[in-house]
Every structure is written in structure tokens, then in C-alpha cells.
Protein backbone atom coordinates (compact mmCIF):
# COMPACT_ATOMS: atom_id res chain seq x y z
CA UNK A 1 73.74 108.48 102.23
CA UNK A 2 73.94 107.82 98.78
CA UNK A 3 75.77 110.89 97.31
CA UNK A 4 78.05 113.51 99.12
CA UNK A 5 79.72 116.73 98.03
CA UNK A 6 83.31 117.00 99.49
CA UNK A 7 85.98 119.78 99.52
CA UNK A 8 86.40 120.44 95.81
CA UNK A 9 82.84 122.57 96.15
CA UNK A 10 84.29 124.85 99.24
CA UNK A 11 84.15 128.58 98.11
CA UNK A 12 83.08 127.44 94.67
CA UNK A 13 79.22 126.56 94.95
CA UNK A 14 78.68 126.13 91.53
CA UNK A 15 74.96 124.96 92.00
CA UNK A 16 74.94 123.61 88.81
CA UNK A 17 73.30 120.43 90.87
CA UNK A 18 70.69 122.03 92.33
CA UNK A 19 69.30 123.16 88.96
CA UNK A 20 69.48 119.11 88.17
CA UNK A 21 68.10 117.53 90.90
CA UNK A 22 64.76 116.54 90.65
CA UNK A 23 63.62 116.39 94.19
CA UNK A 24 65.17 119.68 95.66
CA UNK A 25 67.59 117.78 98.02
CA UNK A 26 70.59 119.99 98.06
CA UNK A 27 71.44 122.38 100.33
CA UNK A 28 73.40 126.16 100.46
CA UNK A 29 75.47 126.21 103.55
CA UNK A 30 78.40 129.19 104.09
CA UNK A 31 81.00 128.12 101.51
CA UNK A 32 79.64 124.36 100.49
CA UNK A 33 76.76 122.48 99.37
CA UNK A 34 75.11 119.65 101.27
CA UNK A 35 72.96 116.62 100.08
CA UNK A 36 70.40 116.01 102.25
CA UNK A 37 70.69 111.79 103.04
CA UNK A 38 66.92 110.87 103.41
CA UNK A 39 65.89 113.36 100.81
CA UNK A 40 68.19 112.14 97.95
CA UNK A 41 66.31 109.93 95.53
CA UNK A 42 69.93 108.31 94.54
CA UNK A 43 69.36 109.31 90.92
CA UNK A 44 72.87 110.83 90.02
CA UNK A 45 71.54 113.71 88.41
CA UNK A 46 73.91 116.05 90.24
CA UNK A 47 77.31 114.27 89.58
CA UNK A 48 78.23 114.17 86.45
CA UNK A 49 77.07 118.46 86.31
CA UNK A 50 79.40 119.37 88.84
CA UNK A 51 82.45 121.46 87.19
CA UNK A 52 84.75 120.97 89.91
CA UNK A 53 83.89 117.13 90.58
CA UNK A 54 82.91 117.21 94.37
CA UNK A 55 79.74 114.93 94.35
CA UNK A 56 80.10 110.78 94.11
CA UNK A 57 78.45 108.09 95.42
CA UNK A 58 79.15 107.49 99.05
CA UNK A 59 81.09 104.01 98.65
CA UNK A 60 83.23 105.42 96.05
CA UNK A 61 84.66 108.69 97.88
CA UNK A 62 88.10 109.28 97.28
CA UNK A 63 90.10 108.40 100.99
CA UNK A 64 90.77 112.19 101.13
CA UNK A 65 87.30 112.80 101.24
CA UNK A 66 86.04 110.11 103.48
CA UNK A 67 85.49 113.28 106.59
CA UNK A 68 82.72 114.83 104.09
CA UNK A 69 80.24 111.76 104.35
CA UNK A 70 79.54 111.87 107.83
CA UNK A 71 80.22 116.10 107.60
CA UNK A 72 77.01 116.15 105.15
CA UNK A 73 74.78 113.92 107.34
CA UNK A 74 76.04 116.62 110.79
CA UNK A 75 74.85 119.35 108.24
CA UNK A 76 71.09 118.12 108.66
CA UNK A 77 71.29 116.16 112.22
CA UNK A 78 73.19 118.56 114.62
CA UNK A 79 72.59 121.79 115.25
CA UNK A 80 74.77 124.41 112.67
CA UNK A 81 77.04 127.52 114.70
CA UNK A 82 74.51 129.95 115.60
CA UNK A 83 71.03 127.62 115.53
CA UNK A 84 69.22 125.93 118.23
CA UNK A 85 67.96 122.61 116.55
CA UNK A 86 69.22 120.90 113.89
CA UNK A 87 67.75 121.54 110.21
CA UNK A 88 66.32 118.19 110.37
CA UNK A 89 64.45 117.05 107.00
CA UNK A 90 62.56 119.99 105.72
CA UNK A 91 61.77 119.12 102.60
CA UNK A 92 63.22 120.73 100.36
CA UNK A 93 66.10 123.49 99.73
CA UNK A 94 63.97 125.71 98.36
CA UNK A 95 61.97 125.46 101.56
CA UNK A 96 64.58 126.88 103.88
CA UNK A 97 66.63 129.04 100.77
CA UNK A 98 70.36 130.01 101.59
CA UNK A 99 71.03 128.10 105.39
CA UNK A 100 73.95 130.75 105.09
CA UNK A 101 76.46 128.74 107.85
CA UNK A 102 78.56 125.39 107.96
CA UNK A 103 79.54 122.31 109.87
CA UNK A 104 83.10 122.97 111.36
CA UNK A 105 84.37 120.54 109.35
CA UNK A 106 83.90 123.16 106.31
CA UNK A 107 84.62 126.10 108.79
CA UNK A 108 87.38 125.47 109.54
CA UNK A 109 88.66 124.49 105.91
CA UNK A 110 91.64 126.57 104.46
CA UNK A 111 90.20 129.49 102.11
CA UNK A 112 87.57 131.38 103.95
CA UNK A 113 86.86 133.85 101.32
CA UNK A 114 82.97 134.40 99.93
CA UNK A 115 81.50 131.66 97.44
CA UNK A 116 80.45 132.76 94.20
CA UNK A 117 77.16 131.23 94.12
């Protein structure tokens, strides 16, 4: 997984990286956004537009963020709170639109309140 968007993007969702990235690889959960492992084309588009600083490269996550690489990867390859299958690799974002729920990871993350995007 070559990028990963941690904590600082919880009830903010500034999708300022989905408007950058060129292959349509990031995902609109509940309260967070998720980069989609096998989809991501490892460009870095996204980084350096995120205004709260939640995206970096996989090998250089901060320790406190460490939980959010494998979280992102559970977002696509186990099935989400209310869903059957997992979302698997559809594609694209704009495929699916707003997924609209979470990992428990970001469920159960202090806050709660509605995202902005």
C-alpha cells in the first residue's frame, strides 16, 4: 500500500485528493477517506493537497498512525458494518460514490460528529 490517510482526515474529509488523483482511487467512507492499495498508481498527487496532512507514504507513517495502514487495506478487503461482501476493487470511487460507513477502527474514533465533505 503505497499511500494511507490516517486520523488527521476523521470528520474533516476535505477531498481535496480526490479532485487530484488521477486514477479515481480514493474512497468516501462515514467520517474518513480511504486509498484503495491495488488501485493507487503511487504518484503522490494527493499528499502534498491535503490541508490537514493525513496522507504519506506507507513506510513513512508517523508511529501514531501505524493502525491506519492496515485500517485502509480492511476498508476494501473485509466486509464494512452493515454489508455482506467486502468492497473489493471496483474500480474506481466514482464507481461506487459515497460508501457512507467505516472500518471500526474509524468508528470507534473520538468525535463522531458529521464530516463536512
Amino acid at each position: 500500500m503505497p499511500f494511507v490517510i490516517g486520523s488527521p482526515c476523521i470528520d474533516v474529509m476535505d477531498k481535496s485528493c480526490t479532485e487530484e488523483c488521477p486514477v479515481d482511487c480514493i474512497y468516501e467512507g462515514g467520517r474518513k477517506l480511504y486509498i484503495h492499495p491495488v488501485e493507487c498508481i503511487e504518484c503522490g498527487a494527493c499528499e502534498p493537497v491535503c490541508p490537514v496532512e493525513a496522507i504519506s507514504v506507507d513506510r513513512r507513517l508517523p508511529e501514531d498512525q501505524l493502525p491506519h495502514k492496515a485500517d485502509n487495506a480492511q476498508f476494501f478487503t473485509a466486509p464494512l458494518p452493515g454489508r455482506d461482501e467486502p468492497l473489493g476493487s471496483p474500480g474506481g470511487a466514482h464507481k461506487v460514490g459515497r460508501v457512507g460507513v467505516d472500518t471500526p477502527l474509524v468508528q470507534a474514533a473520538p468525535g463522531g460528529g458529521t464530516a463536512d465533505g
